[in-house]
Protein backbone atom coordinates (compact mmCIF):
# COMPACT_ATOMS: atom_id res chain seq x y z
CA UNK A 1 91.79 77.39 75.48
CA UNK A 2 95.02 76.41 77.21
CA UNK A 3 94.74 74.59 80.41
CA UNK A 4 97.53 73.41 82.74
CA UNK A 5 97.16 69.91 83.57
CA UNK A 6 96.34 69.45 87.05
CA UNK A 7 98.26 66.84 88.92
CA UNK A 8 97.37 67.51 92.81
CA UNK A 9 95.67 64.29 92.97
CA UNK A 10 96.06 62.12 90.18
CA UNK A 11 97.64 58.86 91.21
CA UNK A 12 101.25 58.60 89.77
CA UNK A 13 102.39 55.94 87.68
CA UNK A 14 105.77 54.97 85.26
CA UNK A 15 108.68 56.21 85.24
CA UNK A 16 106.80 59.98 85.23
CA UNK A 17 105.87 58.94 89.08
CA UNK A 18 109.88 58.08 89.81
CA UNK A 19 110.44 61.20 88.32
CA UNK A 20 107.94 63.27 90.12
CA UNK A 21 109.19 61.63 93.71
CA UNK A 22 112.57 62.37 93.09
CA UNK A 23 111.57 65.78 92.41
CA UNK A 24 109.83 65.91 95.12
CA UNK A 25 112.56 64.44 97.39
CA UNK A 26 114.81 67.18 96.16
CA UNK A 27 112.65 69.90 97.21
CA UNK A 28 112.01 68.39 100.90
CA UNK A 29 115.67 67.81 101.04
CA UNK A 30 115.86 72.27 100.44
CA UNK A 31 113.12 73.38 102.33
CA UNK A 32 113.61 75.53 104.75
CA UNK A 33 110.23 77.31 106.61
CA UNK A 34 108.69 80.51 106.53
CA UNK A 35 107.99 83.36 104.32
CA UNK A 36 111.73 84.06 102.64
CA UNK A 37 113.72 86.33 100.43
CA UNK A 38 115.75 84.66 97.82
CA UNK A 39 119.13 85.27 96.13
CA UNK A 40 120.32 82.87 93.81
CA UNK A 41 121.51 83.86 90.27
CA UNK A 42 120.45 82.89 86.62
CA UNK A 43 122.32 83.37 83.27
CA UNK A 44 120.90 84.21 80.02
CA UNK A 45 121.97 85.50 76.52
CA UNK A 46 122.35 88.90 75.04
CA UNK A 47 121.83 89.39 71.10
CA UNK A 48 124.31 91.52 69.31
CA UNK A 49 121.56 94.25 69.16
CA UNK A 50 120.04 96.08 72.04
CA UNK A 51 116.04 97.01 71.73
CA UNK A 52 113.48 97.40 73.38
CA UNK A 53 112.57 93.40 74.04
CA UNK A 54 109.02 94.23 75.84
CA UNK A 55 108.14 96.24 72.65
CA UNK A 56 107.97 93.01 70.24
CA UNK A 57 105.34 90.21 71.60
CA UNK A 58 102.98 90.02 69.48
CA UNK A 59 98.90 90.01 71.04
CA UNK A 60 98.27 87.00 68.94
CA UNK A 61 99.51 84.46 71.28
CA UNK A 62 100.37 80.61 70.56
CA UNK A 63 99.38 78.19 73.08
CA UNK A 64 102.49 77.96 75.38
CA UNK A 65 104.85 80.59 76.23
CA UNK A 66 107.84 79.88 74.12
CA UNK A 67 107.20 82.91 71.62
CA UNK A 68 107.22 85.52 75.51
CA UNK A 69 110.06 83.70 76.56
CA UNK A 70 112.49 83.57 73.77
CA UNK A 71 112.00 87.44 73.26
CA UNK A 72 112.34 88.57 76.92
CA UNK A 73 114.94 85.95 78.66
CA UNK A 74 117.77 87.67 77.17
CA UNK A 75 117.62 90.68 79.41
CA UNK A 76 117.27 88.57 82.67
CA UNK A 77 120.29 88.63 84.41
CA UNK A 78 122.47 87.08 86.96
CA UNK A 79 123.84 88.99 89.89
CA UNK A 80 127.03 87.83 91.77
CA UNK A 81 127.79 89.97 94.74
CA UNK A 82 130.77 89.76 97.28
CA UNK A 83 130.13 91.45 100.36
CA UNK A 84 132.91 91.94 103.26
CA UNK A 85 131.67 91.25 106.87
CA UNK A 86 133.54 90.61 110.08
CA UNK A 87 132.38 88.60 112.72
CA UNK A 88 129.42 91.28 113.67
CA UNK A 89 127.82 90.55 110.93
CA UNK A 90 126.02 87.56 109.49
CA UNK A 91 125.18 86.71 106.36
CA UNK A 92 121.57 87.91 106.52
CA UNK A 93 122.98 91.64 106.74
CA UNK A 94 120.95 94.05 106.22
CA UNK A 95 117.18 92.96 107.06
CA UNK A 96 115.45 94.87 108.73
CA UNK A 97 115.59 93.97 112.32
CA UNK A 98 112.65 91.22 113.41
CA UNK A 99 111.38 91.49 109.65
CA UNK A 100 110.04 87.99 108.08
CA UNK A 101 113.27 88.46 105.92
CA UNK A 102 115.49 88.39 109.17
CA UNK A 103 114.16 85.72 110.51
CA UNK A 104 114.32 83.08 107.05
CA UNK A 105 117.62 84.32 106.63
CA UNK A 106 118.47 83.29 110.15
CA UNK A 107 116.26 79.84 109.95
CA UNK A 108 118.27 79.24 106.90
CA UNK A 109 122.11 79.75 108.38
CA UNK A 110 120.93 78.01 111.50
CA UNK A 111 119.82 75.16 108.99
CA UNK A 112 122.56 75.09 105.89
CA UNK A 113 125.58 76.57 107.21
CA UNK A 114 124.51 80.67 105.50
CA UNK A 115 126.37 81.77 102.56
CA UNK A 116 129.74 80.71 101.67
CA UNK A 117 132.41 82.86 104.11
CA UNK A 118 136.01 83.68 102.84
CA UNK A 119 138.21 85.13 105.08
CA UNK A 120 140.60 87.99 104.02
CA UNK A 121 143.60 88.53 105.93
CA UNK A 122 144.89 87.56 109.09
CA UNK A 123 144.02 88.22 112.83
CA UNK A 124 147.30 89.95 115.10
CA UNK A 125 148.88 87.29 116.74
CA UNK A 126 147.97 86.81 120.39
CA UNK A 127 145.00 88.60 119.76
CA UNK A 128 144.28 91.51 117.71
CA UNK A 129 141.99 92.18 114.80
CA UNK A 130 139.95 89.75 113.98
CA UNK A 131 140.31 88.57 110.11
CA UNK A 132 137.71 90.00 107.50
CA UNK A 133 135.71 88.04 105.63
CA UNK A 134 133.76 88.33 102.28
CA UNK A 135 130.22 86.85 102.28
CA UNK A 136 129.02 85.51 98.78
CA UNK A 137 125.65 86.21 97.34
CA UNK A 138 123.62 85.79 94.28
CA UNK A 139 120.09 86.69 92.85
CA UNK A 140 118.55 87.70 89.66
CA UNK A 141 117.65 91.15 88.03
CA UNK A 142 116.41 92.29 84.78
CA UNK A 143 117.99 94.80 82.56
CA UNK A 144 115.80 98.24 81.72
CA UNK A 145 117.61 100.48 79.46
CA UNK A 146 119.94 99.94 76.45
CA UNK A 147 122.62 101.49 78.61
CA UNK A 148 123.01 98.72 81.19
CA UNK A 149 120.54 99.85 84.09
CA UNK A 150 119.74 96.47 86.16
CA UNK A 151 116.62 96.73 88.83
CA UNK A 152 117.04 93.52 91.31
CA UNK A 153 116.39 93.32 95.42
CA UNK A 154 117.90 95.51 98.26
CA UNK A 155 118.58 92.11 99.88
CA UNK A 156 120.73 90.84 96.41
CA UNK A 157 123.12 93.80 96.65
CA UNK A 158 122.92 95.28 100.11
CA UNK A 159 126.37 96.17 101.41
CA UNK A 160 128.14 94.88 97.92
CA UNK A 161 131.16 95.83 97.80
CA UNK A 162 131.43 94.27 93.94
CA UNK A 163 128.88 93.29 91.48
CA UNK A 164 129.07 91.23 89.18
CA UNK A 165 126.34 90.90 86.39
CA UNK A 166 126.37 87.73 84.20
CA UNK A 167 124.14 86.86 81.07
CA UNK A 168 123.56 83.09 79.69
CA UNK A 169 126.38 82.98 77.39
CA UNK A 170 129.05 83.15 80.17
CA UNK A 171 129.80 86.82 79.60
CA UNK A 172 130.76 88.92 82.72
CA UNK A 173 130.64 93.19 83.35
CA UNK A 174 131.04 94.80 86.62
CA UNK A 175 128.62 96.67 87.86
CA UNK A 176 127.80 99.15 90.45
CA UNK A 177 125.02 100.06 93.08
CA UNK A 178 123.37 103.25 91.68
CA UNK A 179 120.71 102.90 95.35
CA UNK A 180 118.79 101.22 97.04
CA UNK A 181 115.35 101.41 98.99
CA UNK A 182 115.13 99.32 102.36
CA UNK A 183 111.40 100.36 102.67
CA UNK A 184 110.57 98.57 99.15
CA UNK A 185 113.11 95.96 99.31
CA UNK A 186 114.40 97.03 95.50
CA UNK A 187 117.93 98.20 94.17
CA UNK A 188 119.29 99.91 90.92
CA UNK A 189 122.54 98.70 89.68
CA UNK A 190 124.38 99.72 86.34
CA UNK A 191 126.28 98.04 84.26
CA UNK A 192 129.67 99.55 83.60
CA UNK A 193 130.49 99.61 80.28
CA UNK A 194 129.59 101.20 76.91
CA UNK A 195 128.21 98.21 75.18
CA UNK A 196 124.54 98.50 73.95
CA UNK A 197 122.12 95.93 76.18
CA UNK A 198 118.81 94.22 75.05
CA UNK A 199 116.53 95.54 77.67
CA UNK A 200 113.04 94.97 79.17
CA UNK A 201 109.38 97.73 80.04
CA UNK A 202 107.61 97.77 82.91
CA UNK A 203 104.04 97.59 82.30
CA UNK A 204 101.88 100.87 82.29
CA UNK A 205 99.01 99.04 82.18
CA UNK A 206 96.73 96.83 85.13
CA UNK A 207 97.15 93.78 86.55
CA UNK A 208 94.03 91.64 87.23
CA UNK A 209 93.26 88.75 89.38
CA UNK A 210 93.46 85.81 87.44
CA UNK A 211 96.23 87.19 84.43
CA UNK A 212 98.70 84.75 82.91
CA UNK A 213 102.35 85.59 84.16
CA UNK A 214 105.57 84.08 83.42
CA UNK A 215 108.26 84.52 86.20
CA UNK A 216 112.02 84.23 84.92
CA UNK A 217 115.04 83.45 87.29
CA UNK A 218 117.31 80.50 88.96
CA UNK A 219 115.51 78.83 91.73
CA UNK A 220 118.51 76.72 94.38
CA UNK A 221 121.33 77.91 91.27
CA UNK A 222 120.05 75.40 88.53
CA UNK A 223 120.57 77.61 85.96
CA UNK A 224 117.87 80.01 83.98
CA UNK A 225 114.72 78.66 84.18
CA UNK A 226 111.25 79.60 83.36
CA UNK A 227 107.95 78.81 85.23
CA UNK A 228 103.82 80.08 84.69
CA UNK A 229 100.85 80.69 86.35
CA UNK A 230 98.75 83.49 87.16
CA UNK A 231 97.86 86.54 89.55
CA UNK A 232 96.37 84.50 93.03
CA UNK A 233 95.96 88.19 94.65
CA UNK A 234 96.69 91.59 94.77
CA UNK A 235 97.43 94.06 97.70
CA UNK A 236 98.86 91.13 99.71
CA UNK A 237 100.50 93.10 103.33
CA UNK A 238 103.56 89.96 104.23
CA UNK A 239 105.03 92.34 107.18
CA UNK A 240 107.62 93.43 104.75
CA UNK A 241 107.82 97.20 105.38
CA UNK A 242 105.79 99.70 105.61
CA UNK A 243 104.25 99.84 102.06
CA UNK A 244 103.34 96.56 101.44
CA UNK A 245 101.08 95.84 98.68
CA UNK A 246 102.51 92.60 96.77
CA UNK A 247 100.81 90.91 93.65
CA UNK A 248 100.54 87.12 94.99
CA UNK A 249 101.10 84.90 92.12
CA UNK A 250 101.37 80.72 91.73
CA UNK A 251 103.56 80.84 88.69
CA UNK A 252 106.31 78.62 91.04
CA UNK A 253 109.20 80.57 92.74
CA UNK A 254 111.99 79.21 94.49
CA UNK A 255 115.14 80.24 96.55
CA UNK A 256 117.31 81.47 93.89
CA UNK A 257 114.23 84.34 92.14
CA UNK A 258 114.67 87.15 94.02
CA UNK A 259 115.17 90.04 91.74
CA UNK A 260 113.80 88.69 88.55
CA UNK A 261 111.24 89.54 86.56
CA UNK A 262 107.36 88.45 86.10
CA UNK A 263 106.17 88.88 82.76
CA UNK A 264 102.60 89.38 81.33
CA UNK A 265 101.35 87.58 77.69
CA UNK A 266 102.30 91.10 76.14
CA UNK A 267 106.08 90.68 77.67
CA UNK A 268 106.23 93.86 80.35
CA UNK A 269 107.22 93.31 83.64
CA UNK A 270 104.24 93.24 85.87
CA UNK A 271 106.46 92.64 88.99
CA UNK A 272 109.26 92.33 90.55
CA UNK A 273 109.82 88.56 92.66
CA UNK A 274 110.64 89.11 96.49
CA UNK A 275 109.29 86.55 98.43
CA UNK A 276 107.59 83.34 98.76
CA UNK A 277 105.85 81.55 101.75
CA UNK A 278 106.21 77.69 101.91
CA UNK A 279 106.86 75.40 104.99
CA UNK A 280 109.11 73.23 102.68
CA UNK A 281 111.28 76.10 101.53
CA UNK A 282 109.90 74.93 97.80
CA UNK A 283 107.14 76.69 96.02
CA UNK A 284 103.79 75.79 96.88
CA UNK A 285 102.18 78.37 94.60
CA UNK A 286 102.27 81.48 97.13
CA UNK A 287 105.06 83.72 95.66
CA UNK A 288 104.99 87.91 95.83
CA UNK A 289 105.92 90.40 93.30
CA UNK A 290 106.52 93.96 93.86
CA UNK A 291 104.24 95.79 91.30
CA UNK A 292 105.42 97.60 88.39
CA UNK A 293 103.34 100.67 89.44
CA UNK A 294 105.11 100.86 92.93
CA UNK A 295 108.80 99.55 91.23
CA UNK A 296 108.90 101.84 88.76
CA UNK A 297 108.17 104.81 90.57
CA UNK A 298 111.01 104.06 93.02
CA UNK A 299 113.66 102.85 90.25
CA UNK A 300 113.10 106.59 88.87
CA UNK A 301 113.68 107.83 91.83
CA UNK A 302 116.97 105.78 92.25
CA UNK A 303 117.92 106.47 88.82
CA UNK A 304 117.92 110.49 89.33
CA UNK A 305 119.66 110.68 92.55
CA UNK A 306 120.18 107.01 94.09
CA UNK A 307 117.39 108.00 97.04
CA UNK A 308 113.70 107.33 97.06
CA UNK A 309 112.21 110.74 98.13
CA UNK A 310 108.36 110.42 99.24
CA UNK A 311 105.68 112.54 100.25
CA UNK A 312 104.67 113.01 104.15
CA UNK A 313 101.82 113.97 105.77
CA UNK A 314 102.72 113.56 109.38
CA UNK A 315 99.90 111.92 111.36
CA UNK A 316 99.37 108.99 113.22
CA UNK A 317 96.44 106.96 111.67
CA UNK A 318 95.02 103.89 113.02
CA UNK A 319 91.92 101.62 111.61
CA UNK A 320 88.15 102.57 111.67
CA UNK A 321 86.54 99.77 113.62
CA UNK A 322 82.84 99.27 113.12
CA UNK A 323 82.52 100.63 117.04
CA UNK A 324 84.55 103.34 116.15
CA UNK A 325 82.55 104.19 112.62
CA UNK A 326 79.32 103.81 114.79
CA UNK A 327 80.71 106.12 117.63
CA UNK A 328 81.30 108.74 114.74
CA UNK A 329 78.37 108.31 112.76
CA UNK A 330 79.69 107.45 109.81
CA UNK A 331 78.73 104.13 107.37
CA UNK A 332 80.86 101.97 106.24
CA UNK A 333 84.55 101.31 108.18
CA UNK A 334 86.72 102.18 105.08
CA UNK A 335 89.70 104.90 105.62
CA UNK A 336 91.43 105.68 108.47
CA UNK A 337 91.26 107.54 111.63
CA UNK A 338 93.88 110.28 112.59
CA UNK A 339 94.80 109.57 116.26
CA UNK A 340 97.39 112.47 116.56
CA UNK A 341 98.96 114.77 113.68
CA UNK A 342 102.66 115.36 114.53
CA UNK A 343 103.47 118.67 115.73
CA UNK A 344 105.00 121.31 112.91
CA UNK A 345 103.43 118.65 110.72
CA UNK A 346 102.02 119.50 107.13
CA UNK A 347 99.02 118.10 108.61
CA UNK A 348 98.45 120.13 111.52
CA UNK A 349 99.33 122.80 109.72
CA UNK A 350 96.43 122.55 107.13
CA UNK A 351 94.20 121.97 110.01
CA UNK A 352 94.08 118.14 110.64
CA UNK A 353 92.92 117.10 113.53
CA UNK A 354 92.70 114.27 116.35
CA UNK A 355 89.23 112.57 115.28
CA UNK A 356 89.39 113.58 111.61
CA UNK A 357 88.51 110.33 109.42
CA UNK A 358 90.59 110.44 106.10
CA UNK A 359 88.23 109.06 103.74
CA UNK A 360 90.07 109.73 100.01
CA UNK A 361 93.19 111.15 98.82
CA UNK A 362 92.25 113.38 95.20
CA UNK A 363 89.28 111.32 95.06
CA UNK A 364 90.68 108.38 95.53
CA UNK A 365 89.05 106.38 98.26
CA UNK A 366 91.04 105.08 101.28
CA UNK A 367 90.15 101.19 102.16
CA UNK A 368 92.55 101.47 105.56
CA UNK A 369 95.62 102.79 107.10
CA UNK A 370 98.14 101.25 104.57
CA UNK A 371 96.23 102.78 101.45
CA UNK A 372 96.52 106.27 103.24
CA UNK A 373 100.52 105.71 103.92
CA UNK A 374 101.05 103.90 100.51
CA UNK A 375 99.43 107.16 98.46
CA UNK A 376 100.67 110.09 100.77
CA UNK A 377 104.61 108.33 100.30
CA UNK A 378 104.05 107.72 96.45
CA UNK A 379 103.02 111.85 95.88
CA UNK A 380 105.98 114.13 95.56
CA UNK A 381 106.89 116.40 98.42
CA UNK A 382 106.06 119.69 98.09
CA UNK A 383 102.86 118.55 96.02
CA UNK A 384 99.33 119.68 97.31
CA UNK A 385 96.69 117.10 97.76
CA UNK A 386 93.02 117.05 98.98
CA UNK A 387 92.41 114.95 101.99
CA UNK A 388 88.60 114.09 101.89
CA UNK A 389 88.30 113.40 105.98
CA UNK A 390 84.59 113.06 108.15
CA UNK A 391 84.07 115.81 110.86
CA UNK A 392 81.48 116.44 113.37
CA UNK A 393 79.02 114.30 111.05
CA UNK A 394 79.74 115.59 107.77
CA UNK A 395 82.32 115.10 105.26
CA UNK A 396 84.63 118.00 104.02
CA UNK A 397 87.65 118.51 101.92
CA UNK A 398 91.46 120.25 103.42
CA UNK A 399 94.21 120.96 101.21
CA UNK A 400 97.48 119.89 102.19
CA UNK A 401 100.95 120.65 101.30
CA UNK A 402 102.93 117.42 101.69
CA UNK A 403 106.53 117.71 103.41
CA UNK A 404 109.10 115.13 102.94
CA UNK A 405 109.80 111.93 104.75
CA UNK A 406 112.53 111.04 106.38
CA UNK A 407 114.30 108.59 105.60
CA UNK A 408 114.11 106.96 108.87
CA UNK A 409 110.72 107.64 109.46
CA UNK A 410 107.90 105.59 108.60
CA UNK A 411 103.92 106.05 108.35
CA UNK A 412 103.16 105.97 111.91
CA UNK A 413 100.11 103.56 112.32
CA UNK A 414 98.49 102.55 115.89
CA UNK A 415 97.22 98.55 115.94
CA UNK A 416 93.44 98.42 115.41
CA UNK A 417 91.48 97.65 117.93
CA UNK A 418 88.63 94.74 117.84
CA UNK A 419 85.46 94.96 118.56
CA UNK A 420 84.06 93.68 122.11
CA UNK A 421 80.84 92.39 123.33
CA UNK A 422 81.20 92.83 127.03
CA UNK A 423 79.04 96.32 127.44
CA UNK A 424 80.69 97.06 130.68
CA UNK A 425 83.28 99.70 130.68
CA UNK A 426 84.63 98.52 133.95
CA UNK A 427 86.98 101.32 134.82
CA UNK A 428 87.42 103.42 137.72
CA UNK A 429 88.22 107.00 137.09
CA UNK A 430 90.00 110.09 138.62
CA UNK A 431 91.00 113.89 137.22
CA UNK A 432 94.52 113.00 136.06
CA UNK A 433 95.93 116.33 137.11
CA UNK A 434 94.82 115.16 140.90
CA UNK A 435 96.61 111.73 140.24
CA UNK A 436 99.60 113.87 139.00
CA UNK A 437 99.88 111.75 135.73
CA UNK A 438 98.88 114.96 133.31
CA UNK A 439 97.97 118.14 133.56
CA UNK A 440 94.06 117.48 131.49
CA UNK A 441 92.33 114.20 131.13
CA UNK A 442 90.81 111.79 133.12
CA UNK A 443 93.12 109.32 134.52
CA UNK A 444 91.65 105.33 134.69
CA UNK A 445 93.20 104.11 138.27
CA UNK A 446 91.62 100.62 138.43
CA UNK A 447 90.19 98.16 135.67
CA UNK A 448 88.24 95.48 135.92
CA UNK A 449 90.87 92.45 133.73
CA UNK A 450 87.77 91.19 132.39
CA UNK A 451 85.65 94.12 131.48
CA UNK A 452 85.12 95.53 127.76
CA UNK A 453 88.15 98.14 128.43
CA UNK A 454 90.64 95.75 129.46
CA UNK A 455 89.45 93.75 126.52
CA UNK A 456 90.17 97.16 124.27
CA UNK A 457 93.36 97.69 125.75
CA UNK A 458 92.89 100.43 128.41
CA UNK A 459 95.13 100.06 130.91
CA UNK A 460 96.29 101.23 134.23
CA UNK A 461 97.46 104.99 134.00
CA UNK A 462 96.06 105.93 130.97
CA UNK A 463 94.98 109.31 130.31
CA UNK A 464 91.43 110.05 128.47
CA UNK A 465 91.72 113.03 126.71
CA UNK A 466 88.16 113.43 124.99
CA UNK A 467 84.78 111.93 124.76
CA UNK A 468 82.76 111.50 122.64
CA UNK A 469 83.87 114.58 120.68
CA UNK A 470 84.59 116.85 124.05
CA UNK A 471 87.38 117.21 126.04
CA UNK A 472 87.14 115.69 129.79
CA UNK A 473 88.75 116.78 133.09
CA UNK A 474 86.49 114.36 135.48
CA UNK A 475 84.43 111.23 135.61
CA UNK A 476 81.09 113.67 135.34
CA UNK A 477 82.18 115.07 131.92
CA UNK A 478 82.64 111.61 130.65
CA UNK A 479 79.29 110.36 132.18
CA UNK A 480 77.84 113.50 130.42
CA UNK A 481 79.42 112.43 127.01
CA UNK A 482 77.89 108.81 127.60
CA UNK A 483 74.81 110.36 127.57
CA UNK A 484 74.85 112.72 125.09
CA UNK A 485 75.49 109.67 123.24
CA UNK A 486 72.94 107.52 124.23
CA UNK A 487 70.42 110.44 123.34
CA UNK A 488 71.69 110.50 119.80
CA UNK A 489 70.89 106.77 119.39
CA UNK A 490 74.82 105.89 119.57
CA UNK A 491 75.86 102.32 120.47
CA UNK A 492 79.22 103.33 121.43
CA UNK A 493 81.41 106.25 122.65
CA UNK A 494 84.41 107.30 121.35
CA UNK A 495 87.24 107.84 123.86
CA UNK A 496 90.63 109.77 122.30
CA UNK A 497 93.17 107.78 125.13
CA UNK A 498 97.14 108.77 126.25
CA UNK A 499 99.22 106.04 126.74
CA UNK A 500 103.02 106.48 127.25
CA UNK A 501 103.78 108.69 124.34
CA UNK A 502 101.09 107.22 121.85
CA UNK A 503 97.69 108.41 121.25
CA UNK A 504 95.08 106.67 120.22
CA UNK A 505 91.28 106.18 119.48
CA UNK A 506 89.08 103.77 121.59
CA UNK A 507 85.63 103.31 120.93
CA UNK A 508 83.92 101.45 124.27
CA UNK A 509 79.98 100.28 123.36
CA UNK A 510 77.16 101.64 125.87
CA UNK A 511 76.07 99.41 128.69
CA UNK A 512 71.86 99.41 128.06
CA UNK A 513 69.33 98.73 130.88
């Protein structure tokens, strides 16, 4: 069986030690902190022939990966992009505002000057416009059809005003954006030209813990270069977007990968590289890959129309904490709790409601709030599903006909809240509509800062709407609910709570003695 030889602590020695710390030197001298995006390029050849390259790896595998290697690399392709920006914008256009990505991006100008700047024109004299300039970018991508489709990163080609595509031999096309998704941080790009290309599959298959992978692309602009390892983790959440749910592999990725391909033994693309986290700026083994199931989905989507269209269900969902689960009577803390469906929503319009715990999707069974966003936006609008969800102590099943999201929206989720130990509620209490904050509710009017609902996040102002599963106007009705649930053997009660615009679900345990 092939094993990697392991190196973490064996004492250097020889010239392979003076090579190793030189190495090593070279990748403290790049580092730059934090979890990052990268965008370097890599060139690679193209056979006279284009076929199907993910179609001919044979399952009889030699030790190394030469045989996986030599068949794929040939559709793994640079990207050059020149982008124009004036002085408004920086070279880290187009994160997503306080994203991880944003913030590298701006670690790394602060650090190495940002990308290379080239100023077009000239600025009025004694003031006037100020001169344009063209910001210079680079990452990988991987060709997917014999025509010249490309998938790489958002962040590669975002605001590209040309695109260049460039394979190992030195041989150059132009290319153009076909789309781009923000949300999933991946781009289409076609190759303009009628030339035949060799061309890559995404896998149909799944991707385990603990699979071999080979990751292709051209970490700090070295040139093509190939490194392996295997799956550390799947469903990894980075604070990307909104639909996180990464493959975490070892297989080494530097600055310079971002777009290219990760391969499995059979030679389909099991993921697309995105990110890594290292405090160095080198790889220390923690890389992420979109998945094939989620890229693929969205590249068809770019490839019909050059927009991602996904299914909406319009609630606002937050996590089932085990006070919460307890408060509802139901085992386990997997799915999600609706806080709020959205008015006019396809939700509230099959019936939803404020309390309703979505357990499973067409079966499938929700772990959290992410698994319910990530499968409602990968179903087709206009597409029914069946929302499994826990009411008044039983489960039952609602058909719903999904709408479709915005493009600005996103899956509205409220932060969990952790449990406490502190059994005292410590609030005092009024009729809102006497306080003149709402019309209903009960209105909380002083808190104790070190009582179990400060620790929950109740605060001044805030509006209870419900407890325990009834609707309050005063202090008595929520003292009644307190004891309705201390006769049913609950440890906590759950309080449905108004603050600002958001509404959320609090569950407060029951003070005993």
């Amino acid at each position: 069986m092939m094993k990697a030889p392991n190196t973490a602590h064996t004492p250097a020695k020889g010239s392979f030690a003076r090579r190793r710390k030189a190495l090593a030197a070279g990748t403290v001298a790049m580092g730059v902190a934090g979890l990052l995006a990268t965008e370097m390029f890599i060139a690679t050849p193209t056979p006279a022939n284009a076929e199907n390259l993910s179609a001919g790896v044979s399952q009889q595998h030699a030790p190394g990966f030469a045989d996986i290697v030599e068949r794929v690399s040939p559709a793994v392709v640079s990207i050059r992009v020149k982008s124009e920006s004036g002085p408004e914008l920086s070279s880290f256009q187009g994160m997503p505002e306080g994203s991880p990505f944003e913030r590298f991006f701006k670690q790394f100008e602060d650090q190495f000057g940002g990308q290379q700047q080239m100023p077009r024109g000239r600025g009025a004299p004694g003031g006037g416009k100020a001169p344009h300039q063209f910001s210079m970018g680079q990452g990988s991508g991987f060709i997917i059809s014999s025509d010249g489709y490309v998938v790489t990163n958002n962040h590669v080609v975002d605001h590209a005003e040309e695109v260049t595509v460039v394979m190992n031999d030195g041989k150059t096309y132009t290319a153009k954006v076909i789309g781009t998704d923000e949300k999933t941080d991946l781009a289409l790009v076609k190759i303009e030209g009628e030339e035949s290309f060799p061309f890559v599959a995404f896998t149909d298959g799944d991707v385990r813990v603990g699979d071999w992978v080979v990751a292709v692309g051209n970490p700090f602009g070295l040139g093509g270069s190939v490194t392996a390892g295997i799956v550390s983790a799947r469903g990894r959440e980075i604070g990307a977007g909104p639909y996180d749910d990464f493959l975490q592999i070892d297989a080494p990725i530097n600055k310079g990968n971002s777009g290219g391909p990760t391969f499995n033994l059979d030679g389909k693309v099991v993921g697309v590289n995105t990110a890594i986290y290292s405090p160095s700026g080198g790889s220390v083994g923690i890389g992420f890959a979109i998945p094939a199931s989620i890229a693929s989905q969205v590249i068809e989507d770019l490839k019909d129309d050059g927009t991602v269209t996904r299914g909406w269900l319009g609630v606002q969902i937050q996590p089932i904490t085990p006070d919460i689960a307890d408060s509802l009577g139901l085992e386990g803390i997997k799915g999600a709790l609706v806080a709020q469906p959205q008015d006019d929503s396809p939700a509230a319009k099959a019936g939803i409601e404020a309390g309703d715990a979505i357990l499973a999707i067409d079966g499938e069974t929700m772990d959290n709030p992410r698994d319910v966003a990530r499968t409602v936006a990968s179903k087709a609008p206009g597409s029914t599903v069946t929302l499994t969800v826990w009411r008044d102590g039983k489960k039952q099943d609602i058909k719903v006909d999904l709408g479709t999201l915005d493009p600005d929206m996103q899956a509205q989720m409220t932060p969990g809240v952790e449990p406490g130990t502190d059994l005292s509620f410590g609030m005092r209490l009024a009729p809102a509509k006497e306080m003149g904050v709402d019309e209903t509710g009960v209105a909380v009017v002083e808190l104790d800062p070190d009582s179990v609902a400060a620790e929950k996040g109740f605060k001044v102002g805030d509006v209870i709407l419900n407890a325990g599963g009834a609707d309050v106007s005063s202090p008595a009705d929520i003292k009644k609910s307190i004891e309705v649930a201390e006769n049913e053997g609950r440890k906590a009660v759950l309080f449905r709570v108004r603050s600002g615009d958001q509404i959320r679900f609090v569950a407060l345990p029951i003070e005993k003695g």
